[in-house]
PDB file of N, CA and C in Angstrom:
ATOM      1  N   UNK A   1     259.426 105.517  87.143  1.00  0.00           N
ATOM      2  CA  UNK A   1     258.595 104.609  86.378  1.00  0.00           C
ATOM      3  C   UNK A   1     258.145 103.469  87.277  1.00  0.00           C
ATOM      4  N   UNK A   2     256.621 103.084  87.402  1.00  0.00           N
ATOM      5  CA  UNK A   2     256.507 102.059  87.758  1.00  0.00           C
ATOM      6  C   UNK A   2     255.807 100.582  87.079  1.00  0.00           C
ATOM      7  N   UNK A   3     256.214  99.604  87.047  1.00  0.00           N
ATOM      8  CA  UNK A   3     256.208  98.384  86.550  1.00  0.00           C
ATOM      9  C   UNK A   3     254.972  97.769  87.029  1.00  0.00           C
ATOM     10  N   UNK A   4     254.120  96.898  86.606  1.00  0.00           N
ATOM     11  CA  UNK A   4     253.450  95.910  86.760  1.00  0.00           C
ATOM     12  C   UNK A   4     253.359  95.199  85.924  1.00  0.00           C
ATOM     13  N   UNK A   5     253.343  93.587  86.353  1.00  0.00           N
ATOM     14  CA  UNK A   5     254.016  92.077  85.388  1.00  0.00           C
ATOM     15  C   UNK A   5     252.594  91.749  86.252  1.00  0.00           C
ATOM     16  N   UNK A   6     251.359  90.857  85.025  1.00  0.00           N
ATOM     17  CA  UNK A   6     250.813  89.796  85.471  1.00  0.00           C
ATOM     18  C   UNK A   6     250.862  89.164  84.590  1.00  0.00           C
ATOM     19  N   UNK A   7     250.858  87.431  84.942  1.00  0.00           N
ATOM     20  CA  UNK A   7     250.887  86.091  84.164  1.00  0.00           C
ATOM     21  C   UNK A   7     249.367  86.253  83.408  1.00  0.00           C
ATOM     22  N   UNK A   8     249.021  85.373  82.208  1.00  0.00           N
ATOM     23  CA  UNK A   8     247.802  85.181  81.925  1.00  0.00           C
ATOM     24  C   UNK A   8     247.277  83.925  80.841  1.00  0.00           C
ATOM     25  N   UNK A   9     246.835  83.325  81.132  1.00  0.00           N
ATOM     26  CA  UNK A   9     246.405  82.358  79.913  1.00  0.00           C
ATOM     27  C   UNK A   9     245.702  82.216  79.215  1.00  0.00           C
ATOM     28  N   UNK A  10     245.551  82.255  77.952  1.00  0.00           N
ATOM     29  CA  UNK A  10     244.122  82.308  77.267  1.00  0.00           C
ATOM     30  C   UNK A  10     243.998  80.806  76.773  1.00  0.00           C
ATOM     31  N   UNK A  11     243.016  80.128  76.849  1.00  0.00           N
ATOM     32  CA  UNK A  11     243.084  78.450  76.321  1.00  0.00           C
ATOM     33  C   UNK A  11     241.491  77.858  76.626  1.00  0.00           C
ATOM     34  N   UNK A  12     241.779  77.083  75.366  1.00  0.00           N
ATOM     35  CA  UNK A  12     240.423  76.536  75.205  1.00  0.00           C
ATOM     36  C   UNK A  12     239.977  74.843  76.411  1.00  0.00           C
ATOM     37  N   UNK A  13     239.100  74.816  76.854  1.00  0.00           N
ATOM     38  CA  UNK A  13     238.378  73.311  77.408  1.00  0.00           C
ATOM     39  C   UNK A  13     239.886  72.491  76.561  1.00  0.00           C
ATOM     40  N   UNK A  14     240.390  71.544  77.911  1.00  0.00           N
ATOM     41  CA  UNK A  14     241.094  70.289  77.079  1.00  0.00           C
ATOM     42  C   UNK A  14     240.092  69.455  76.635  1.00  0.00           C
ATOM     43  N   UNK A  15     240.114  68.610  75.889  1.00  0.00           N
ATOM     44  CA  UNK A  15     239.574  67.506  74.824  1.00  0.00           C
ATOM     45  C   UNK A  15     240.077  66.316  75.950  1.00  0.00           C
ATOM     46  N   UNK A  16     239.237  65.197  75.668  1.00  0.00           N
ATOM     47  CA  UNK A  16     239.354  64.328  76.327  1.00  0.00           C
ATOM     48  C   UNK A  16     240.558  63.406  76.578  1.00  0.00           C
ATOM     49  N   UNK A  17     241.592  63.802  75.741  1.00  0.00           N
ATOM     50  CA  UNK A  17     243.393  63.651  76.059  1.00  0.00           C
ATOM     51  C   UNK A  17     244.460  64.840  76.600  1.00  0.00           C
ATOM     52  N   UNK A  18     243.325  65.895  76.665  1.00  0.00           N
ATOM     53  CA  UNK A  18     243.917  66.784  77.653  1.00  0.00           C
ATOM     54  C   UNK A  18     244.516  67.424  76.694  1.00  0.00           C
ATOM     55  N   UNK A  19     244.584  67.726  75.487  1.00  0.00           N
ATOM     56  CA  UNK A  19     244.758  68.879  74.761  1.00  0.00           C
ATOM     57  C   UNK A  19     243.753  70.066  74.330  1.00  0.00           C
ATOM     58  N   UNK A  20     244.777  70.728  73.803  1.00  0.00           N
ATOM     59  CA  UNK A  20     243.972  72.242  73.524  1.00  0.00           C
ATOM     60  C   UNK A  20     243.602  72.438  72.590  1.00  0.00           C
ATOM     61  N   UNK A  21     242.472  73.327  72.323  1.00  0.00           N
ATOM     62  CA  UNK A  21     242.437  74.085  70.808  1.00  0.00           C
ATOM     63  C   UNK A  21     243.456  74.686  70.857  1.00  0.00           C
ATOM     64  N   UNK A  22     243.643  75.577  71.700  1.00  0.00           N
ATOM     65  CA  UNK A  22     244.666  76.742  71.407  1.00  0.00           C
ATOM     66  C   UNK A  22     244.936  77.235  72.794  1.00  0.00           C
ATOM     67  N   UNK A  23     246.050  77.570  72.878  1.00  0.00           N
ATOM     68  CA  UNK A  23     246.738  77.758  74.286  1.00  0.00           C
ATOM     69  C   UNK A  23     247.805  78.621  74.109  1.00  0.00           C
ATOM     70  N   UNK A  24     247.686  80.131  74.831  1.00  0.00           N
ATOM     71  CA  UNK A  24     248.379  80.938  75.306  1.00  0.00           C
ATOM     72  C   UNK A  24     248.784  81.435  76.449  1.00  0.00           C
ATOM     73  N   UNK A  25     250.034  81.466  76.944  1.00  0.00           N
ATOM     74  CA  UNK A  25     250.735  81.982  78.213  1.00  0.00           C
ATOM     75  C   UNK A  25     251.528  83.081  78.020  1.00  0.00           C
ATOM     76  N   UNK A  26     251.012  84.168  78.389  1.00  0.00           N
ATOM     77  CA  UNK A  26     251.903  85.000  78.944  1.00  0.00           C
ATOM     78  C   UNK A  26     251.947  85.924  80.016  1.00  0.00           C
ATOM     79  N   UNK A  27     252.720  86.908  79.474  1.00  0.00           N
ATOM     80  CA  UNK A  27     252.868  88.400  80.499  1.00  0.00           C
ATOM     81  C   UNK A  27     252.701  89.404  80.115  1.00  0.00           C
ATOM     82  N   UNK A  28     251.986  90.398  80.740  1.00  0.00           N
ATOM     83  CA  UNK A  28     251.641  91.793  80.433  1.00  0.00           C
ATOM     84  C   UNK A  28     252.545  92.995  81.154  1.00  0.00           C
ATOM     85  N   UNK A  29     252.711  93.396  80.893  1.00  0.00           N
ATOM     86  CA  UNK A  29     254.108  94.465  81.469  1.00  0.00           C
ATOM     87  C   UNK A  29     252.968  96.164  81.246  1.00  0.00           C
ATOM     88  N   UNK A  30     252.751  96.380  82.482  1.00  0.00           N
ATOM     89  CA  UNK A  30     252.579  98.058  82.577  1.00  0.00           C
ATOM     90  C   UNK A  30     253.263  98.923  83.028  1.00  0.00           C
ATOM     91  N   UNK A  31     254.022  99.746  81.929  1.00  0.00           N
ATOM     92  CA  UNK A  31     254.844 100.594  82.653  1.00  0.00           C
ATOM     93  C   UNK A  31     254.129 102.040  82.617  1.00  0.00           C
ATOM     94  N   UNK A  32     254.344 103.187  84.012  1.00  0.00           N
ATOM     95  CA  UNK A  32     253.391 104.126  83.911  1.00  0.00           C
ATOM     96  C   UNK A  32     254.400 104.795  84.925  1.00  0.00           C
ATOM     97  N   UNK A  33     253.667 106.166  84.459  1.00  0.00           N
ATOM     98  CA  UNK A  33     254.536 107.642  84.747  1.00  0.00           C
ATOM     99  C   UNK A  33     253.377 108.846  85.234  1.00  0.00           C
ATOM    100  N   UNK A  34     253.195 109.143  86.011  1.00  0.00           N
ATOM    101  CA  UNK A  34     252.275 109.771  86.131  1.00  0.00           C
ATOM    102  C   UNK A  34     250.744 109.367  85.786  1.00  0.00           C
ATOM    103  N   UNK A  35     249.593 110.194  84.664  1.00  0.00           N
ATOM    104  CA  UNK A  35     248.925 109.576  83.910  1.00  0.00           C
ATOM    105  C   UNK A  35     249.044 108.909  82.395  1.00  0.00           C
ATOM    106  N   UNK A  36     250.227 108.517  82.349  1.00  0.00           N
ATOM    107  CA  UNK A  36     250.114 107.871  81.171  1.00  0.00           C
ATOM    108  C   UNK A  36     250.875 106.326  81.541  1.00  0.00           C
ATOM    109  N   UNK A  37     250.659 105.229  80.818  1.00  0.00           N
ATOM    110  CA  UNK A  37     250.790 103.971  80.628  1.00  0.00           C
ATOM    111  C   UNK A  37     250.933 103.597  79.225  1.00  0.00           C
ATOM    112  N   UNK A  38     251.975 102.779  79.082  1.00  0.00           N
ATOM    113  CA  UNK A  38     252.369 101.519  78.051  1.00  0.00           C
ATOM    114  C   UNK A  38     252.464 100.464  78.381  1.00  0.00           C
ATOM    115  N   UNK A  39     251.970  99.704  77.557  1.00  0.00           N
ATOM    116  CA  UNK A  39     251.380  98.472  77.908  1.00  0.00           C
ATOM    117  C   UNK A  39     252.442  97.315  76.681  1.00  0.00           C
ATOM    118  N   UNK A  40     253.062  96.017  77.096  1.00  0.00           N
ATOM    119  CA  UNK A  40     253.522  94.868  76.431  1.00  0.00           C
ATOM    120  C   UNK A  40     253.603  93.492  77.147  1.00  0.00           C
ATOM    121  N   UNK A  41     253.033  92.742  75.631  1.00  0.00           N
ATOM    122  CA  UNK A  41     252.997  91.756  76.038  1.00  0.00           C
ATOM    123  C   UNK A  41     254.017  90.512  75.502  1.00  0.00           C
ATOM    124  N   UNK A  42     254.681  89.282  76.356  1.00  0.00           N
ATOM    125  CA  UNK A  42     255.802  88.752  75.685  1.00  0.00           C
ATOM    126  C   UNK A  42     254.970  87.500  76.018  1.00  0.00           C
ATOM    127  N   UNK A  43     254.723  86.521  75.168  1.00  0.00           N
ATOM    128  CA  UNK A  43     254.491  85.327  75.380  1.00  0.00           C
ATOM    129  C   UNK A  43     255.876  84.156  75.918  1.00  0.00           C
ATOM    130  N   UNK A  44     255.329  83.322  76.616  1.00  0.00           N
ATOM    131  CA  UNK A  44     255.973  82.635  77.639  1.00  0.00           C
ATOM    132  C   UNK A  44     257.179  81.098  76.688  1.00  0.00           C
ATOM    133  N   UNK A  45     256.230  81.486  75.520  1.00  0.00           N
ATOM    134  CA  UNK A  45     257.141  80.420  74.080  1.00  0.00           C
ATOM    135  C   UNK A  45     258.137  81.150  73.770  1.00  0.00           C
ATOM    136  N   UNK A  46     258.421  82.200  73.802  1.00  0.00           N
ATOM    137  CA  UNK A  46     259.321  83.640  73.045  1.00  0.00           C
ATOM    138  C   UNK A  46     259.645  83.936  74.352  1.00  0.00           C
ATOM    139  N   UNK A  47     260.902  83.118  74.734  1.00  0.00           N
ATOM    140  CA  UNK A  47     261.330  84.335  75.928  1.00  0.00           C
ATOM    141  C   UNK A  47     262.359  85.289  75.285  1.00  0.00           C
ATOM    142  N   UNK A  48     262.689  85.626  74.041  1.00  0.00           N
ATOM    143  CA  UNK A  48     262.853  87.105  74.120  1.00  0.00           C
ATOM    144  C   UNK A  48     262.538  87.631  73.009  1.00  0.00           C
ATOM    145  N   UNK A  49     261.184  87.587  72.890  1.00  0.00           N
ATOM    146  CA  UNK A  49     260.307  88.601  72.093  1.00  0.00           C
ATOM    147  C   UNK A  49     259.295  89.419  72.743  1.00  0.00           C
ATOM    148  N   UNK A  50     258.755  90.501  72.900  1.00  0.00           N
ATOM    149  CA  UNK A  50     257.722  91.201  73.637  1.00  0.00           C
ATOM    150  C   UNK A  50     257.295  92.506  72.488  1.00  0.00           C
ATOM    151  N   UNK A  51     256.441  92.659  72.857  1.00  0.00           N
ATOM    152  CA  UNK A  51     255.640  93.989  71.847  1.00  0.00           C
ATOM    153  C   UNK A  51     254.852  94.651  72.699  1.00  0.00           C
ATOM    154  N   UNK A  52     255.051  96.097  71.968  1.00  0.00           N
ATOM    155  CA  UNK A  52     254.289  96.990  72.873  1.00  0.00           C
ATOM    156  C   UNK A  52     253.122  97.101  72.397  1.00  0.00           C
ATOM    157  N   UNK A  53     251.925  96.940  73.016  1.00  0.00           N
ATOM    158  CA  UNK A  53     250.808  97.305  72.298  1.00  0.00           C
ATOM    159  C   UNK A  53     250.054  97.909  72.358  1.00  0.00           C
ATOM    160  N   UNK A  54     250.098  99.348  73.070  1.00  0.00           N
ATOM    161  CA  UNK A  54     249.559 100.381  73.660  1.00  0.00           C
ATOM    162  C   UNK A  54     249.705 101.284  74.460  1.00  0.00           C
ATOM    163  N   UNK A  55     249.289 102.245  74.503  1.00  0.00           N
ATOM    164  CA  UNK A  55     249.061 103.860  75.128  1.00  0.00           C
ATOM    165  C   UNK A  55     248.148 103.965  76.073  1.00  0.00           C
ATOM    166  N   UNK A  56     247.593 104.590  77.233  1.00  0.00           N
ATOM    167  CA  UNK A  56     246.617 105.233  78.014  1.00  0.00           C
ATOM    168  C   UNK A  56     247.146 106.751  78.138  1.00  0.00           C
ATOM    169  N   UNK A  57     246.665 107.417  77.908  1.00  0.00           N
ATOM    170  CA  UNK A  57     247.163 108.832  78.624  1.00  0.00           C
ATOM    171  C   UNK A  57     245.900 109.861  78.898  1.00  0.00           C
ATOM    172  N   UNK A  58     246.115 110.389  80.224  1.00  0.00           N
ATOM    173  CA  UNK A  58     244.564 110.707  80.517  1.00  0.00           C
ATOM    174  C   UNK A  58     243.422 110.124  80.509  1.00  0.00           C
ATOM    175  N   UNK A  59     243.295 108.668  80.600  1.00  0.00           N
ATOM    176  CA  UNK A  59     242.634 107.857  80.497  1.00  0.00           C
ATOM    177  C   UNK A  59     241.840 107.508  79.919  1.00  0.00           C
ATOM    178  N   UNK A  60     242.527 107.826  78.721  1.00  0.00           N
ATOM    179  CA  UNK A  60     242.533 107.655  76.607  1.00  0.00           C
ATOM    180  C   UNK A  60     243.435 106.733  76.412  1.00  0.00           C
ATOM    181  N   UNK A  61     242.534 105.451  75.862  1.00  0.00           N
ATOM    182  CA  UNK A  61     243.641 104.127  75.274  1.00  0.00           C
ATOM    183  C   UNK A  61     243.737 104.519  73.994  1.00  0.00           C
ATOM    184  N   UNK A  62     244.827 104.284  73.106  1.00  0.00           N
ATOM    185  CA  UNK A  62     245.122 104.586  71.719  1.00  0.00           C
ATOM    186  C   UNK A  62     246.473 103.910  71.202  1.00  0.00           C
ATOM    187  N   UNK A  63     246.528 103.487  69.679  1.00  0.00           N
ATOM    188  CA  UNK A  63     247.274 102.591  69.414  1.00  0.00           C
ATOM    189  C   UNK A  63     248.738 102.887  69.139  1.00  0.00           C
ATOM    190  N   UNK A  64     249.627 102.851  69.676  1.00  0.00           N
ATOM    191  CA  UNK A  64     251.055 103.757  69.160  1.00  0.00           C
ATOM    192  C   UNK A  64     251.507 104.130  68.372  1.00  0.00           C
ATOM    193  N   UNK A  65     251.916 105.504  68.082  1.00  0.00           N
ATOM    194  CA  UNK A  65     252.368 105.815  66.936  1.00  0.00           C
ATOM    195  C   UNK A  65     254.013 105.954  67.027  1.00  0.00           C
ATOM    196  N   UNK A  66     254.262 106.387  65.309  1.00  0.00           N
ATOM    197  CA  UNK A  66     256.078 106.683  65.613  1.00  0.00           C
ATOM    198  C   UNK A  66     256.613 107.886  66.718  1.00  0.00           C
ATOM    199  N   UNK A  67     255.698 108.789  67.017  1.00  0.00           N
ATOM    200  CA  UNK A  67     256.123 109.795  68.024  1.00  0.00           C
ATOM    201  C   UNK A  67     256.322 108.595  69.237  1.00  0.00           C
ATOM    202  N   UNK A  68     255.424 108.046  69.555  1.00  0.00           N
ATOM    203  CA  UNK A  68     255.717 107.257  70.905  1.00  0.00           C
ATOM    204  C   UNK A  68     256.662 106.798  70.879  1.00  0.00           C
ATOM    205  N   UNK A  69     257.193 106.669  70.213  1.00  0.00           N
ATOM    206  CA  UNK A  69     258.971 105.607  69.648  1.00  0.00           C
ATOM    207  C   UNK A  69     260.173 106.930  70.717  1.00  0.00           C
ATOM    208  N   UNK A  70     259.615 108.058  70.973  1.00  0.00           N
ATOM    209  CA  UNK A  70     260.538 109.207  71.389  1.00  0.00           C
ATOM    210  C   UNK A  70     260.312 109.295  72.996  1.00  0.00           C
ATOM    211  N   UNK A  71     258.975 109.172  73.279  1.00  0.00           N
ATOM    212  CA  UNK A  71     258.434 108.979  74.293  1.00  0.00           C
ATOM    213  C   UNK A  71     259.539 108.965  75.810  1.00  0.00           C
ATOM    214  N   UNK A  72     259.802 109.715  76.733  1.00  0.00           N
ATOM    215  CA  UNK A  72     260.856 108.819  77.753  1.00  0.00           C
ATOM    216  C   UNK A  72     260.510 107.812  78.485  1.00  0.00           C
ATOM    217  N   UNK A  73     258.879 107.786  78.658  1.00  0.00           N
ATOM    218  CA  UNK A  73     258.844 106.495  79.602  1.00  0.00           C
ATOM    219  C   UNK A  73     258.825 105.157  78.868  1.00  0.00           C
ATOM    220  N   UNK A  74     258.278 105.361  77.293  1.00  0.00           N
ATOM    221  CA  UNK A  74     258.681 103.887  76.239  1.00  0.00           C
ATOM    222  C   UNK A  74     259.938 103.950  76.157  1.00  0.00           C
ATOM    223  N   UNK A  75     260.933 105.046  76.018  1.00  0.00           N
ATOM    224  CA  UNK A  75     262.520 104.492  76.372  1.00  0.00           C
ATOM    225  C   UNK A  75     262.942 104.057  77.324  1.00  0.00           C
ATOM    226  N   UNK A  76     262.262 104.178  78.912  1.00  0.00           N
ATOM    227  CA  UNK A  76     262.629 103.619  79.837  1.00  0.00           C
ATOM    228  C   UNK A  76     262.272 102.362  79.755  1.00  0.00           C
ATOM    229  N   UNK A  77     260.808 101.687  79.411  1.00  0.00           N
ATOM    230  CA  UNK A  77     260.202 100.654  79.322  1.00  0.00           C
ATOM    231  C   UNK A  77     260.588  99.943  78.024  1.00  0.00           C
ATOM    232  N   UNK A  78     261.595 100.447  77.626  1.00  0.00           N
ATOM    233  CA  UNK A  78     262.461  99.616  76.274  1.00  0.00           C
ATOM    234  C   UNK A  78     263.615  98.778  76.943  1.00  0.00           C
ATOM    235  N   UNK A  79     264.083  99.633  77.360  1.00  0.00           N
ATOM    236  CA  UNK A  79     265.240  99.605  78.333  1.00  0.00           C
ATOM    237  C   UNK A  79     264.786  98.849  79.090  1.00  0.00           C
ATOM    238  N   UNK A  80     264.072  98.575  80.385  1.00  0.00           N
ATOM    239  CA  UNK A  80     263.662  97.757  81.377  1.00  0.00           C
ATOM    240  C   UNK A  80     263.530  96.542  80.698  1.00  0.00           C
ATOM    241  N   UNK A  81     262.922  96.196  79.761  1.00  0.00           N
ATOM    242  CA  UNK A  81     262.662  95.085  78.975  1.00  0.00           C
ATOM    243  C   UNK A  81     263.561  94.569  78.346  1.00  0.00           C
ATOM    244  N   UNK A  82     264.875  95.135  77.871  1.00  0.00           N
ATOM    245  CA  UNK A  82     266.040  95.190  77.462  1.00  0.00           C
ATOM    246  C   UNK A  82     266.624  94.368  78.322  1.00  0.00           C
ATOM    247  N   UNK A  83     267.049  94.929  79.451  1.00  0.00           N
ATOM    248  CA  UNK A  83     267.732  94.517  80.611  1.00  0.00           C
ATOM    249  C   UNK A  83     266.929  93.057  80.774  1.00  0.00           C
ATOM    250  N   UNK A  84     265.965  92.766  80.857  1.00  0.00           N
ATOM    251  CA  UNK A  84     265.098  91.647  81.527  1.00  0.00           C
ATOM    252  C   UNK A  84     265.103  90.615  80.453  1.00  0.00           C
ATOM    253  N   UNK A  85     266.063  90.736  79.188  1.00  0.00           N
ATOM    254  CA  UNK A  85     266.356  89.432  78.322  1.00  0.00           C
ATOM    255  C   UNK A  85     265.441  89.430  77.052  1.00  0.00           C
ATOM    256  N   UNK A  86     264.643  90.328  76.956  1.00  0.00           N
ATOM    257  CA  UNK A  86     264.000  90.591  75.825  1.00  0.00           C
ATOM    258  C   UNK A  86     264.888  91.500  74.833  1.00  0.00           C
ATOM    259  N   UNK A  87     265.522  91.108  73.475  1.00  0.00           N
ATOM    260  CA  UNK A  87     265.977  91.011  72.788  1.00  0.00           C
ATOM    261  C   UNK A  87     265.361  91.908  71.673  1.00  0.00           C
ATOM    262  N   UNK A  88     264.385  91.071  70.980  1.00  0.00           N
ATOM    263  CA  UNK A  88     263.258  91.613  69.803  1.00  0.00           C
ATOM    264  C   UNK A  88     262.398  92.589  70.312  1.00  0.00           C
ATOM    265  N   UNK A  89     261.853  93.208  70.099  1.00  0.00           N
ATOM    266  CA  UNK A  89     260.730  94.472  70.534  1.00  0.00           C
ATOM    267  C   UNK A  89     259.897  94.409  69.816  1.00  0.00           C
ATOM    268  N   UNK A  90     259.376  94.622  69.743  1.00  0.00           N
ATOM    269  CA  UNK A  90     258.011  94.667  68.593  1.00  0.00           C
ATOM    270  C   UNK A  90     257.067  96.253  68.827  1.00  0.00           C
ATOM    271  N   UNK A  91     256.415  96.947  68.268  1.00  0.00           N
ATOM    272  CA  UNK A  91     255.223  97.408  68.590  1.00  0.00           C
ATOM    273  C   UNK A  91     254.239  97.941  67.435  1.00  0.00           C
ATOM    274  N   UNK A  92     252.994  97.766  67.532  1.00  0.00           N
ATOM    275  CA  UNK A  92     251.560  97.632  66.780  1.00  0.00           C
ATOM    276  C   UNK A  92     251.335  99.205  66.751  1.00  0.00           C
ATOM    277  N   UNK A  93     251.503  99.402  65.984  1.00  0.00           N
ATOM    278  CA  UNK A  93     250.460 100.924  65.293  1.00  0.00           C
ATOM    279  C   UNK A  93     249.782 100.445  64.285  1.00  0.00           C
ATOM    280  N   UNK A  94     248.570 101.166  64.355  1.00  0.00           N
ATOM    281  CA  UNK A  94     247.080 101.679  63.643  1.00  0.00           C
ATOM    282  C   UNK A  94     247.623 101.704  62.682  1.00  0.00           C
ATOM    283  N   UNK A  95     248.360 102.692  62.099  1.00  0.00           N
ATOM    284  CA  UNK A  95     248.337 102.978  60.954  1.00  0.00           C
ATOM    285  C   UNK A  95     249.176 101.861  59.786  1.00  0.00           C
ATOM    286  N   UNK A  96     250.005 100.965  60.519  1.00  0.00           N
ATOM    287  CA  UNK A  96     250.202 100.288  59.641  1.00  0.00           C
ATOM    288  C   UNK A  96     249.475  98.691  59.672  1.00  0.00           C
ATOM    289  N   UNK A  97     248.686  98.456  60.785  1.00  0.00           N
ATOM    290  CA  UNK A  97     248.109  97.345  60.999  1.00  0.00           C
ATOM    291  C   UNK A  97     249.307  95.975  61.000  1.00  0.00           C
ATOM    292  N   UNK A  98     250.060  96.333  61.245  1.00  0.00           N
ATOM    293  CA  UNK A  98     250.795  94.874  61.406  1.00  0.00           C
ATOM    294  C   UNK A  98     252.215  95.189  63.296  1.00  0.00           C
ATOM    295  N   UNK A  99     252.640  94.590  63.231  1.00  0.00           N
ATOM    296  CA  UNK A  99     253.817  94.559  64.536  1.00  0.00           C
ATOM    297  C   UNK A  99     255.115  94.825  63.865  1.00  0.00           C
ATOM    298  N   UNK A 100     255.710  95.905  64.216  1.00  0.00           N
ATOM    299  CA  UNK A 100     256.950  96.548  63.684  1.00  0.00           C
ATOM    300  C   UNK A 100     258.536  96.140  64.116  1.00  0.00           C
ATOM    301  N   UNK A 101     259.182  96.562  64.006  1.00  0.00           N
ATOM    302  CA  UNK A 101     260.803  95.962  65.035  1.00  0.00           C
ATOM    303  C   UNK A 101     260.275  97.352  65.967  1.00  0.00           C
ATOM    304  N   UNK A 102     261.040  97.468  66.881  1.00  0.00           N
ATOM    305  CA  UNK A 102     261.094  98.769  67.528  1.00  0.00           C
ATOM    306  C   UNK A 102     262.551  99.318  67.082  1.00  0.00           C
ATOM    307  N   UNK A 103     262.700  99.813  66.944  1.00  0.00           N
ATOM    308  CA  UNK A 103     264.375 100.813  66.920  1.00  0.00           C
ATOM    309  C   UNK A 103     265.357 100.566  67.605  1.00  0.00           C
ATOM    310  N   UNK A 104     266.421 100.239  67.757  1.00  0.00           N
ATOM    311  CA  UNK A 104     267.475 100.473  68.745  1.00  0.00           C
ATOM    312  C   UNK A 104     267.508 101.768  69.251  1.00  0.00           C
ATOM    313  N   UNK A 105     266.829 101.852  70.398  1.00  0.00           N
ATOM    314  CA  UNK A 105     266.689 103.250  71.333  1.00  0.00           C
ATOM    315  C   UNK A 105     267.739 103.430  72.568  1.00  0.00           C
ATOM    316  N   UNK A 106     268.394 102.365  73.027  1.00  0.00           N
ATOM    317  CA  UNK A 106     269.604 102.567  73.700  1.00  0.00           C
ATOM    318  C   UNK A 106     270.347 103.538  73.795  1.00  0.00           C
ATOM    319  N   UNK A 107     270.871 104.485  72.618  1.00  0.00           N
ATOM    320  CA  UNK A 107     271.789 104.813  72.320  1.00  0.00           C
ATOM    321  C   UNK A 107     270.935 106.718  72.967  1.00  0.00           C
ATOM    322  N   UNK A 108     269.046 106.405  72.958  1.00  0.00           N
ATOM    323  CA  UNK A 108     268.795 107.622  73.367  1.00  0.00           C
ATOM    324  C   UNK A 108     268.627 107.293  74.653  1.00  0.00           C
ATOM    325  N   UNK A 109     268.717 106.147  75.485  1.00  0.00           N
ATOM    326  CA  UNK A 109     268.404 106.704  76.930  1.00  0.00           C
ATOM    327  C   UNK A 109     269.426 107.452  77.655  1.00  0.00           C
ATOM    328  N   UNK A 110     270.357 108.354  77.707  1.00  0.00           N
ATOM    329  CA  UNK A 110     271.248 108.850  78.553  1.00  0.00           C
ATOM    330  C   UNK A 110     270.315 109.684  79.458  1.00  0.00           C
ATOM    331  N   UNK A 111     270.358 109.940  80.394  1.00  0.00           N
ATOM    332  CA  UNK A 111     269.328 110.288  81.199  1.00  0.00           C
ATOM    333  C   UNK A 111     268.059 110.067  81.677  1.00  0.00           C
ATOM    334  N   UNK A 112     267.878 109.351  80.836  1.00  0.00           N
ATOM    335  CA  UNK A 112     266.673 108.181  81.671  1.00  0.00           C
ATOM    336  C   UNK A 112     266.856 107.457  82.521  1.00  0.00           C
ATOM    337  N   UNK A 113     265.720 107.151  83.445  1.00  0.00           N
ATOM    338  CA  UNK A 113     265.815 106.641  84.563  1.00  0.00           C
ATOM    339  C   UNK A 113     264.990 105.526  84.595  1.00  0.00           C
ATOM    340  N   UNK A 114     265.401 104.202  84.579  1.00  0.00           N
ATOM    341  CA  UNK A 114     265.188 102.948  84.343  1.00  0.00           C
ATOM    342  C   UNK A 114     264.165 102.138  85.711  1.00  0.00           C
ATOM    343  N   UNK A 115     264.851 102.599  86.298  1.00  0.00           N
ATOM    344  CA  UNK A 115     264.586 102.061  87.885  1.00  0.00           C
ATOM    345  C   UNK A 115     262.987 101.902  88.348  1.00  0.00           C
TER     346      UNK A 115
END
C-alpha cells in the first residue's frame, strides 16, 4: 500500500481584523494499491476524526459503498489511520447521503499488510 498525506486550506479573504468567513485545515490521505485508490480526509480541529470519502478504481471515481467496508486496501487504510491516532472513522456513501461510523475492522486485518 502506498500513502500520500497533503495539508490544505480552504478559507475565505481575512476582514480587516484578520478574521475569516470560514476557515478550513486539513489533510487528505491517499491510500492506493495498484489501480485503485481511497481517499480521507481528517480536519486539523479533530485530531482524531477522519472519513473516507472515496473510491477511484480504473480511473472511475465513485462514492463508497458497504462492500468497500471488506475491501483489503480500506482495511489496510483503516488500520494505517488507526495506528496514526485517528480514533473515529467516518465514511460517506451515496446511498445514504450522510457520514457513517466505519466498523471496527481490526479484528479483520490478520493478514494484511499495513506498511
Amino acid at each position: 500500500m502506498q500513502v500520500e498525506i497533503s495539508h490544505h486550506i480552504d478559507a475565505s479573504d481575512p476582514d480587516e481584523d484578520g478574521n475569516y468567513l470560514y476557515y478550513y485545515e486539513y489533510d487528505i490521505y491517499v491510500f492506493s494499491e495498484g489501480d485503485t485508490f481511497f481517499s480521507a480526509r481528517a480536519y486539523t480541529d479533530e485530531p482524531d476524526c477522519a472519513s473516507f470519502q472515496g473510491k477511484t478504481q480504473a480511473g472511475k471515481d465513485s462514492y463508497l459503498t458497504k462492500d468497500d467496508l471488506d475491501h483489503p486496501l480500506l482495511l489496510a487504510a483503516y488500520n494505517y489511520l488507526k495506528k496514526s491516532g485517528k480514533t473515529e472513522l467516518l465514511w460517506f456513501g451515496e446511498e445514504f447521503s450522510e457520514y457513517l461510523p466505519v466498523p471496527n475492522l481490526t479484528k479483520d486485518m490478520k493478514g494484511c499488510q499495513s506498511d
